[in-house]
PDB file of N, CA and C in Angstrom:
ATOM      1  N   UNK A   1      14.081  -0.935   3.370  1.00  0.00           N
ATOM      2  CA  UNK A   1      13.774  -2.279   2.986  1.00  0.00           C
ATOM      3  C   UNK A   1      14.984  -2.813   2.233  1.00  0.00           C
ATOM      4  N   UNK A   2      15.757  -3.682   2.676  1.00  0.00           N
ATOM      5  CA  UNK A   2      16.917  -3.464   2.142  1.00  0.00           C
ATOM      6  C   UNK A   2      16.436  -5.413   1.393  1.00  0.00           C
ATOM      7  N   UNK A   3      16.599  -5.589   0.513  1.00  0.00           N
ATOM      8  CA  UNK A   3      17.089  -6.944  -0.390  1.00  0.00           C
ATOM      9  C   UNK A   3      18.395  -7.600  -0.783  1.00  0.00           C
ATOM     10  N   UNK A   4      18.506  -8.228  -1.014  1.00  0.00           N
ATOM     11  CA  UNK A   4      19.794  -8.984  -1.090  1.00  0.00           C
ATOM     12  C   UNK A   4      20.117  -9.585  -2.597  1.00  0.00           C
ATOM     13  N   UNK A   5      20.441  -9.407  -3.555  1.00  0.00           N
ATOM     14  CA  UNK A   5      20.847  -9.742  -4.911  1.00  0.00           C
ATOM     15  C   UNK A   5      21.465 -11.315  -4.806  1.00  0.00           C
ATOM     16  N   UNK A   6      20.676 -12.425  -5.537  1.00  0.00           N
ATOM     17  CA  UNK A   6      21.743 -14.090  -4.924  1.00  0.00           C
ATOM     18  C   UNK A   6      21.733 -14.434  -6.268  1.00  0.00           C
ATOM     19  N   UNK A   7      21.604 -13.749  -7.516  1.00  0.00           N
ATOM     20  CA  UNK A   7      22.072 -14.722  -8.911  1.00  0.00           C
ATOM     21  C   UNK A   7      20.960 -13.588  -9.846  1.00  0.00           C
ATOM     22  N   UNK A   8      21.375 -14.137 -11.076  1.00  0.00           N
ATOM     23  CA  UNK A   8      20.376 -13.891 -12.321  1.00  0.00           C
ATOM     24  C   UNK A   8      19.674 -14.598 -12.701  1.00  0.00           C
ATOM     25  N   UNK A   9      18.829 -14.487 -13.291  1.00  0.00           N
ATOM     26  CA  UNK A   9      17.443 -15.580 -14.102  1.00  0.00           C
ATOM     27  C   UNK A   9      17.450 -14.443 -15.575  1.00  0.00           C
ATOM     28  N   UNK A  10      18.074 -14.878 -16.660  1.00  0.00           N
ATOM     29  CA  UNK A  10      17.852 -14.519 -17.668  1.00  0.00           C
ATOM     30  C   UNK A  10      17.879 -13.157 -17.926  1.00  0.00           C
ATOM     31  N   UNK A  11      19.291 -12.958 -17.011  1.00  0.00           N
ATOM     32  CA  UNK A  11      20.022 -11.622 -17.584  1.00  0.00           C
ATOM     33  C   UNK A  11      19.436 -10.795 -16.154  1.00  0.00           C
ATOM     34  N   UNK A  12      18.066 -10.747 -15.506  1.00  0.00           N
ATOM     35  CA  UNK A  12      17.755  -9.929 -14.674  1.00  0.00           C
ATOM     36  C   UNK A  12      18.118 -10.440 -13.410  1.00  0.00           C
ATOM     37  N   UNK A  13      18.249  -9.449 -12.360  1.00  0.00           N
ATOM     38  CA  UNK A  13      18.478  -9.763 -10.571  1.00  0.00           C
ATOM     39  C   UNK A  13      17.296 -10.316 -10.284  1.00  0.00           C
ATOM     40  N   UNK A  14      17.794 -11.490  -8.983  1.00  0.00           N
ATOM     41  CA  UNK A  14      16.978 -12.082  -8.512  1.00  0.00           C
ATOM     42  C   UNK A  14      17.329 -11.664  -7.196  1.00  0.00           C
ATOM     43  N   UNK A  15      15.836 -11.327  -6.022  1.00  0.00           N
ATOM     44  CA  UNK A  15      16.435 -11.018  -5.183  1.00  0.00           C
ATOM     45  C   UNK A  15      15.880 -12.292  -3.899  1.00  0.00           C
ATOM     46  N   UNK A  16      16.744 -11.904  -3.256  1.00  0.00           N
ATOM     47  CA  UNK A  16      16.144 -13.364  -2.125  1.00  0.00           C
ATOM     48  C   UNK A  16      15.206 -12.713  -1.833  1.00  0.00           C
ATOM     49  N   UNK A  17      14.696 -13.807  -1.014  1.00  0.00           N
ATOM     50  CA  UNK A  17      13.129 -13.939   0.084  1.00  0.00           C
ATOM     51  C   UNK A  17      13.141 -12.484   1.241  1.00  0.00           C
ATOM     52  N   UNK A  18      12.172 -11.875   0.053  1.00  0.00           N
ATOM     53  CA  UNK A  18      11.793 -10.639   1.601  1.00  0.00           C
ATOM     54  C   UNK A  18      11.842 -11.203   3.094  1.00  0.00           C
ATOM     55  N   UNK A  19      12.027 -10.120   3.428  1.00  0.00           N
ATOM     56  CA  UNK A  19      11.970 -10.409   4.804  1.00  0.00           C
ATOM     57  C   UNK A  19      10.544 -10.146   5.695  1.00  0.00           C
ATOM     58  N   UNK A  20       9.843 -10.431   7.157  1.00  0.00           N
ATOM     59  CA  UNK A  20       8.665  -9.970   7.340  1.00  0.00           C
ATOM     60  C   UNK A  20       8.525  -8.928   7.756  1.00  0.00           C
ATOM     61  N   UNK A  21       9.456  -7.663   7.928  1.00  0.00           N
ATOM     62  CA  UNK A  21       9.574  -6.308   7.704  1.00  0.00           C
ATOM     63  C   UNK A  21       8.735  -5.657   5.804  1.00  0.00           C
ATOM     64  N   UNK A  22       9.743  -6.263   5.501  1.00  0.00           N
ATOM     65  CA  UNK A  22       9.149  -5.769   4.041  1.00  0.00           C
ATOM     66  C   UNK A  22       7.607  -6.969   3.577  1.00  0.00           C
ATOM     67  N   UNK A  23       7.310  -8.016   3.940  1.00  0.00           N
ATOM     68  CA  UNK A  23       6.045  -8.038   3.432  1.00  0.00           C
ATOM     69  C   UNK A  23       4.986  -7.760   3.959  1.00  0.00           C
ATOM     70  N   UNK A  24       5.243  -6.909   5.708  1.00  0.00           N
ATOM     71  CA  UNK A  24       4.188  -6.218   6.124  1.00  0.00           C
ATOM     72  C   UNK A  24       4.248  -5.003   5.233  1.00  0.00           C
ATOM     73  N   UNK A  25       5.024  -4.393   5.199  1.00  0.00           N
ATOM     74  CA  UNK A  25       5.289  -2.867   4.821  1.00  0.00           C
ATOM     75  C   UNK A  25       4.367  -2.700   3.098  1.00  0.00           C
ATOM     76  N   UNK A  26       4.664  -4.468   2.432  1.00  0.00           N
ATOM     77  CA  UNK A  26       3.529  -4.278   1.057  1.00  0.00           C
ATOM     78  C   UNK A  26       2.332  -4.489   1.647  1.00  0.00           C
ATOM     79  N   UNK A  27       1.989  -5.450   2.296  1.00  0.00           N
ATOM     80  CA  UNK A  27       0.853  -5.858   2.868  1.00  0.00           C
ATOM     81  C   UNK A  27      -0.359  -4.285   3.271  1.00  0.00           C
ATOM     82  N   UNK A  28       0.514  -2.730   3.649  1.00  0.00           N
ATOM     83  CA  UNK A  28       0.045  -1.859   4.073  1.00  0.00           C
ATOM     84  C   UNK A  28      -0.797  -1.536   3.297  1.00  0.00           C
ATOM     85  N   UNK A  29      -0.508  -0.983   2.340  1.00  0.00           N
ATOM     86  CA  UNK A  29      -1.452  -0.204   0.769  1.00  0.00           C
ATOM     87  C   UNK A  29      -2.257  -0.966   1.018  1.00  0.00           C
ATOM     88  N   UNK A  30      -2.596  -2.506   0.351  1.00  0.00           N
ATOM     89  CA  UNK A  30      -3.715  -3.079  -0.159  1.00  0.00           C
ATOM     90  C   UNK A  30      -4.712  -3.185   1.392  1.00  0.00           C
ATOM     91  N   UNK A  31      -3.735  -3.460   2.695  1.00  0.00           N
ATOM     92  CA  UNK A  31      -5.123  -3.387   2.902  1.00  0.00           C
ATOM     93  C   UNK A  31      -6.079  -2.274   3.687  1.00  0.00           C
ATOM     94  N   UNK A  32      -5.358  -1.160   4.063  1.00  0.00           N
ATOM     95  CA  UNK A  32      -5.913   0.370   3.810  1.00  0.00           C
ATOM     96  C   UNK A  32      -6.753   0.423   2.434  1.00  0.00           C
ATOM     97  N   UNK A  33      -6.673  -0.064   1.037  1.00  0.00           N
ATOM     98  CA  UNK A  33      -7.912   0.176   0.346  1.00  0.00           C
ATOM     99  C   UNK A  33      -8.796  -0.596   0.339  1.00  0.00           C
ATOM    100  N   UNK A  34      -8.574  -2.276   0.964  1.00  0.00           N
ATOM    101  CA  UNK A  34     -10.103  -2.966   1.290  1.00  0.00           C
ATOM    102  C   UNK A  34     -10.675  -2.431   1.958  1.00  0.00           C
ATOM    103  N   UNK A  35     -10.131  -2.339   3.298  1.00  0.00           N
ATOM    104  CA  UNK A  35     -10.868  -1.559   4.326  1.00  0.00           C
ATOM    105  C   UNK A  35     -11.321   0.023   4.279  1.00  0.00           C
ATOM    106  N   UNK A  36     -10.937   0.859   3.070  1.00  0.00           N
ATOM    107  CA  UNK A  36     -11.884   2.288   2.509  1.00  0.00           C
ATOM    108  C   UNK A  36     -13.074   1.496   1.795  1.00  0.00           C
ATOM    109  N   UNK A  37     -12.354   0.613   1.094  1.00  0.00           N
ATOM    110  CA  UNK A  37     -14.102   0.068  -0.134  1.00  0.00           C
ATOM    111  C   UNK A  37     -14.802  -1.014   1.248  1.00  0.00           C
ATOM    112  N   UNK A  38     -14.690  -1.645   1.787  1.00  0.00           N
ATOM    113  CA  UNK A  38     -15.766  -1.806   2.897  1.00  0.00           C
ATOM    114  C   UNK A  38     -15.956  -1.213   3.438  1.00  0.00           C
ATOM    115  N   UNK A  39     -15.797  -0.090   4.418  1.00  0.00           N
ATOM    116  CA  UNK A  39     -16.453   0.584   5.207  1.00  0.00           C
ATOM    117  C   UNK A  39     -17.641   0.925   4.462  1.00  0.00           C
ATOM    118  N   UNK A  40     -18.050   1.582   3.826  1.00  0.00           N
ATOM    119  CA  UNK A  40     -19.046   1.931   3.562  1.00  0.00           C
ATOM    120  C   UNK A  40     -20.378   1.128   3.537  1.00  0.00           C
ATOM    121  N   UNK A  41     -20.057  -0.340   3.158  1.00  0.00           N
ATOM    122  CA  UNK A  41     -20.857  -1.102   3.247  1.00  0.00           C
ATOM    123  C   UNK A  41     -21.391  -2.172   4.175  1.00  0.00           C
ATOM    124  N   UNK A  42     -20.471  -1.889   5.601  1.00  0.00           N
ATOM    125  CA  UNK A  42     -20.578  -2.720   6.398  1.00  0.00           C
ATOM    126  C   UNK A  42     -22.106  -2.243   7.684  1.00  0.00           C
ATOM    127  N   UNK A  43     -22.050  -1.392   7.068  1.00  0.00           N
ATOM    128  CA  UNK A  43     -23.306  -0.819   8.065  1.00  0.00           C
ATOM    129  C   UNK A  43     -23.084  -0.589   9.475  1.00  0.00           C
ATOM    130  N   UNK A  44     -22.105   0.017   9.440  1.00  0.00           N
ATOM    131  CA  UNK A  44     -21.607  -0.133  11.410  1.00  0.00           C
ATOM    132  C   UNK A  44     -22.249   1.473  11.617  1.00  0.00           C
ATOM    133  N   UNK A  45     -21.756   1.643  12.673  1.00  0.00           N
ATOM    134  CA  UNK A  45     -21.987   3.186  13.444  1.00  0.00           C
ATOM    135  C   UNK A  45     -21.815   4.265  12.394  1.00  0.00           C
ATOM    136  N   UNK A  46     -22.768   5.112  12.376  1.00  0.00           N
ATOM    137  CA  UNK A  46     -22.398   6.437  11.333  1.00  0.00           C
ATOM    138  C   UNK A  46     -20.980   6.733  12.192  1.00  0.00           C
ATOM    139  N   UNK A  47     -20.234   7.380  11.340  1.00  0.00           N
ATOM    140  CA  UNK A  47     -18.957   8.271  11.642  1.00  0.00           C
ATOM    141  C   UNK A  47     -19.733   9.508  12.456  1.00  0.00           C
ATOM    142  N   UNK A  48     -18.967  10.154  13.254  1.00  0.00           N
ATOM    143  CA  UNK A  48     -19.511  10.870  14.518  1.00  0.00           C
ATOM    144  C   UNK A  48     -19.241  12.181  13.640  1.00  0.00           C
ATOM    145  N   UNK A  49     -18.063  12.195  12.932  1.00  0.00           N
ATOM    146  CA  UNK A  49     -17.559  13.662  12.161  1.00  0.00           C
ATOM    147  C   UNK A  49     -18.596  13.870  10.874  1.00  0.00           C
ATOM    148  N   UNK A  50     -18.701  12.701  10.209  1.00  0.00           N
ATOM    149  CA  UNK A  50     -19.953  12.975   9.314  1.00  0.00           C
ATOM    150  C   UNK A  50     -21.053  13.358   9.462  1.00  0.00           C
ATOM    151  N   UNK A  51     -21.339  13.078  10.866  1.00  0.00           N
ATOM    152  CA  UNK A  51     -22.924  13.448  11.076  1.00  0.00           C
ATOM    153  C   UNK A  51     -23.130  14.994  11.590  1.00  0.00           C
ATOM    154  N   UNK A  52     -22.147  14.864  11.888  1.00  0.00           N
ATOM    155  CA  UNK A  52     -22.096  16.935  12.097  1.00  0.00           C
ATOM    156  C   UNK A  52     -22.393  17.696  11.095  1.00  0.00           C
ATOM    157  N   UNK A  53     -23.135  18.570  11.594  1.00  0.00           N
ATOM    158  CA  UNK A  53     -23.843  19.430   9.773  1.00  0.00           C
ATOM    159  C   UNK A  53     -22.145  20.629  10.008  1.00  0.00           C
ATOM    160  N   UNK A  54     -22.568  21.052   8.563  1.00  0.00           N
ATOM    161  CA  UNK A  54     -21.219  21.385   7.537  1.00  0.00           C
ATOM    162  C   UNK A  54     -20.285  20.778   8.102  1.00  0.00           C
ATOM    163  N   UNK A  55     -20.264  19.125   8.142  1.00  0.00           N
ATOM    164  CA  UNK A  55     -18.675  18.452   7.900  1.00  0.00           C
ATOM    165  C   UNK A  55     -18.026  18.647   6.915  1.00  0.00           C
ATOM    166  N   UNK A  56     -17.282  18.507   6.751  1.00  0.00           N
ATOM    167  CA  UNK A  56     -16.387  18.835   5.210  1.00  0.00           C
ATOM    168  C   UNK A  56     -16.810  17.265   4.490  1.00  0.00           C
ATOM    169  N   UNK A  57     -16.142  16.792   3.131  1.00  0.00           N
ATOM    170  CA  UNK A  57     -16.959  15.579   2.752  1.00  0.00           C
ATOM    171  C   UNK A  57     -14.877  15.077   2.897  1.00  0.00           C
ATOM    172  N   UNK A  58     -14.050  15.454   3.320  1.00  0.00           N
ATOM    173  CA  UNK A  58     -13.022  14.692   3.307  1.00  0.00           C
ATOM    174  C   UNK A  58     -12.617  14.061   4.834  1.00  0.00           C
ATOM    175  N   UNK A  59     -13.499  14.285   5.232  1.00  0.00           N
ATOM    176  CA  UNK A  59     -13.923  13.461   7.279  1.00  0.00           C
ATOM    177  C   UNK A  59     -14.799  12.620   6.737  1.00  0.00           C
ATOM    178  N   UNK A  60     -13.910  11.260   7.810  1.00  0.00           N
ATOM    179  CA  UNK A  60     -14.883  10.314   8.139  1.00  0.00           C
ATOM    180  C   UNK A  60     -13.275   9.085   7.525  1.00  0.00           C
ATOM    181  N   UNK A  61     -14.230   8.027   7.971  1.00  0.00           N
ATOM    182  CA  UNK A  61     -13.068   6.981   8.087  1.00  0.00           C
ATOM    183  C   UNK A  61     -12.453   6.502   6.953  1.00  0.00           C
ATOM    184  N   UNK A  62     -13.450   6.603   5.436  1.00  0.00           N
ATOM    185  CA  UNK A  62     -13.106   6.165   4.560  1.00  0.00           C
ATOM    186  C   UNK A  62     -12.081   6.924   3.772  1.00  0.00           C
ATOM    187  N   UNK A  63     -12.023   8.452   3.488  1.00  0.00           N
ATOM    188  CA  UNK A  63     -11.235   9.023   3.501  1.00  0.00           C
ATOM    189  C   UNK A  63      -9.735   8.792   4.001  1.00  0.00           C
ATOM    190  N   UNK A  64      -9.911   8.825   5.349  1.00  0.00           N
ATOM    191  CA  UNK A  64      -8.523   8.638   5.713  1.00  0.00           C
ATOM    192  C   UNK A  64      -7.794   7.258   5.700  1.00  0.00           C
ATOM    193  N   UNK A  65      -8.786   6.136   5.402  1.00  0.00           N
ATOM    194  CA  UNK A  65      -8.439   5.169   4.787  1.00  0.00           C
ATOM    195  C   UNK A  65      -7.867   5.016   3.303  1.00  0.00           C
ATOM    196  N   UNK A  66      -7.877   5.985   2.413  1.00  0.00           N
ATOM    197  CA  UNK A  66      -7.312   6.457   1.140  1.00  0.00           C
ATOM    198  C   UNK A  66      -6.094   6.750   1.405  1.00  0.00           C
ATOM    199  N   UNK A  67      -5.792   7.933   2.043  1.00  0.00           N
ATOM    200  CA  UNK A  67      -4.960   8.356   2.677  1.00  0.00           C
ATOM    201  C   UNK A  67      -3.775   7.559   3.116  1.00  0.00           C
ATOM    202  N   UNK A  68      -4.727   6.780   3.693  1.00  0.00           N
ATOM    203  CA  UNK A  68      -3.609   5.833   4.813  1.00  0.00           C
ATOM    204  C   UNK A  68      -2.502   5.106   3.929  1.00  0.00           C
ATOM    205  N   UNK A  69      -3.674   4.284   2.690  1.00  0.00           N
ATOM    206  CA  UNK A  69      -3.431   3.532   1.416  1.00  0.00           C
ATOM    207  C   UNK A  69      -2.247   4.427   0.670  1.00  0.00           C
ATOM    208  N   UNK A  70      -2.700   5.818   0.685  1.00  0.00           N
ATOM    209  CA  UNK A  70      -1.433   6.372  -0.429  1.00  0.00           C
ATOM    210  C   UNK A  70      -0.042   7.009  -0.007  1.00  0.00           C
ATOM    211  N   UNK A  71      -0.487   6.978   1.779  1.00  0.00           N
ATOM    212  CA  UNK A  71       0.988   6.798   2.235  1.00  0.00           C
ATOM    213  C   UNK A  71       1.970   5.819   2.496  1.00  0.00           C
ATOM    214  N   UNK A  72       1.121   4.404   2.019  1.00  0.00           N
ATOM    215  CA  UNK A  72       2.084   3.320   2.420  1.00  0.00           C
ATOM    216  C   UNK A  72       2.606   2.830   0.875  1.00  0.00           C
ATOM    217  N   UNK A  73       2.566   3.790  -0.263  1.00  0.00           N
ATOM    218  CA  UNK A  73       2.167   3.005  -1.194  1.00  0.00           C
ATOM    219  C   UNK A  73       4.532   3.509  -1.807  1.00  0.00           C
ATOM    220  N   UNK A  74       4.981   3.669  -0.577  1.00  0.00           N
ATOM    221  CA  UNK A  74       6.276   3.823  -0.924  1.00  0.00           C
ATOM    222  C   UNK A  74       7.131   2.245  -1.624  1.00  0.00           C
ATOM    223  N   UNK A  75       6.679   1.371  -0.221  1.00  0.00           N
ATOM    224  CA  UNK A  75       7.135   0.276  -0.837  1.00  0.00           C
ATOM    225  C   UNK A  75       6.438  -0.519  -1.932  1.00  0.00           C
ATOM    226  N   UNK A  76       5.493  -0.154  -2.531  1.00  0.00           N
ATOM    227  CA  UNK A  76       5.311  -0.657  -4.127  1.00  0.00           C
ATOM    228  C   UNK A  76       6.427   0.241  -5.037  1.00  0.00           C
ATOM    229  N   UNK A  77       6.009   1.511  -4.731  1.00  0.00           N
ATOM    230  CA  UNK A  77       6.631   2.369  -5.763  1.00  0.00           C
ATOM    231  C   UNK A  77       8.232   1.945  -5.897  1.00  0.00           C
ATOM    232  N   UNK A  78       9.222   1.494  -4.857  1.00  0.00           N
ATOM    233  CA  UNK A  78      10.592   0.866  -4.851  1.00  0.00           C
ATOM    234  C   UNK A  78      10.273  -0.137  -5.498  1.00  0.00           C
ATOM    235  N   UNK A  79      10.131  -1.264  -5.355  1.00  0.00           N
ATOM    236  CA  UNK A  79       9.692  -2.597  -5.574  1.00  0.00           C
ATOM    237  C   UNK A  79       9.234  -2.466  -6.916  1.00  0.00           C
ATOM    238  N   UNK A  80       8.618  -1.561  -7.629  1.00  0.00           N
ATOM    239  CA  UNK A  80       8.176  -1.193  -8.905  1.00  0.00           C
ATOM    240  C   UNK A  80       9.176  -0.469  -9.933  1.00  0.00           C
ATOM    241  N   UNK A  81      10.372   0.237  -9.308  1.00  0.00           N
ATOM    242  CA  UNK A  81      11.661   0.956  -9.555  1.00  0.00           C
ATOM    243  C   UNK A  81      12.724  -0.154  -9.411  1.00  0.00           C
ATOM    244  N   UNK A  82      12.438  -1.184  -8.660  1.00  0.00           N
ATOM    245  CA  UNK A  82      13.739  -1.484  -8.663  1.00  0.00           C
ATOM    246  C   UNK A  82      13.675  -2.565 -10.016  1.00  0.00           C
ATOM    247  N   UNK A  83      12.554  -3.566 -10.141  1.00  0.00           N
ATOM    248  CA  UNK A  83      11.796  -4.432 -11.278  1.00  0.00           C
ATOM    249  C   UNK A  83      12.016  -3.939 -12.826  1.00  0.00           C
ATOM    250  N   UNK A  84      11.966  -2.254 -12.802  1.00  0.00           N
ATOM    251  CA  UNK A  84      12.064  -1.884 -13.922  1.00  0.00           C
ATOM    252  C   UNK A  84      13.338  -1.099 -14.398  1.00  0.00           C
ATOM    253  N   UNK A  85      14.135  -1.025 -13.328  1.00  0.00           N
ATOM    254  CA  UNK A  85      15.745  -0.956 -13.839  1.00  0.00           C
ATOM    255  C   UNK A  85      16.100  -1.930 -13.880  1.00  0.00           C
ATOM    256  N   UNK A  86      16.217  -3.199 -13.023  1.00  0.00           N
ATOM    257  CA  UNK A  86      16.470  -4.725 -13.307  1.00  0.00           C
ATOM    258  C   UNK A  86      16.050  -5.115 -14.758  1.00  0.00           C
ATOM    259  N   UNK A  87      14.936  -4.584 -15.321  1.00  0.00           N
ATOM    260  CA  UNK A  87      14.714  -4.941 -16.837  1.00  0.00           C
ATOM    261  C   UNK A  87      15.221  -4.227 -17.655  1.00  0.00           C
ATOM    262  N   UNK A  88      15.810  -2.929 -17.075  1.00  0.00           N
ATOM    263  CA  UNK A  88      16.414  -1.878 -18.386  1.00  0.00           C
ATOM    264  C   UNK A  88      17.856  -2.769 -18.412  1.00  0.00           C
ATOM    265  N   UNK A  89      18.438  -3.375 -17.241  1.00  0.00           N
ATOM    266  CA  UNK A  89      19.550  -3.787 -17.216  1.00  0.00           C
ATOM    267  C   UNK A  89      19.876  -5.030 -18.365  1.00  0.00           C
ATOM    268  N   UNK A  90      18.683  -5.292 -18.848  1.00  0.00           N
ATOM    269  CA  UNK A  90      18.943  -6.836 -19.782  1.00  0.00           C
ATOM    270  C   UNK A  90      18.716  -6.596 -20.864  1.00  0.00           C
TER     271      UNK A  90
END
């Protein structure tokens, strides 16, 4: 995700206008965790893996909707690193 540095605002970097590479790539996290906290409540089809006796309790869609959420959660964690060396810098 590369940004582009175009001036300061009060000592800190300002960076230009993401691009729509990088505001899908934030867009990922949040909405992998709406879609774990709705599933459960939408009342659709039981999960086929849940309904199997001794499923494990980490099968089924909502789970890997967590999952999904905490593998995309790289570009916050940059975006959150780069914000807070930009502030150590001032």
């Amino acid at each position: 995700m590369a940004t582009h540095i175009t001036g300061t605002h009060q000592g800190s970097p300002v960076t230009a206008g993401l691009g729509a590479a990088d505001w899908l790539s934030l867009a990922a996290a949040p909405t992998f965790a709406v879609m774990a906290l709705l599933t459960p409540g939408l009342g659709g089809m039981p999960d086929i893996c849940s309904v199997a006796p001794n499923a494990s309790p980490l099968s089924g869609m909502v789970p890997m909707y967590w999952l999904m959420a905490a593998f995309h959660l790289a570009p916050w964690l940059k975006l959150a690193s780069r914000r807070r060396s930009g502030a150590r810098r001032s």
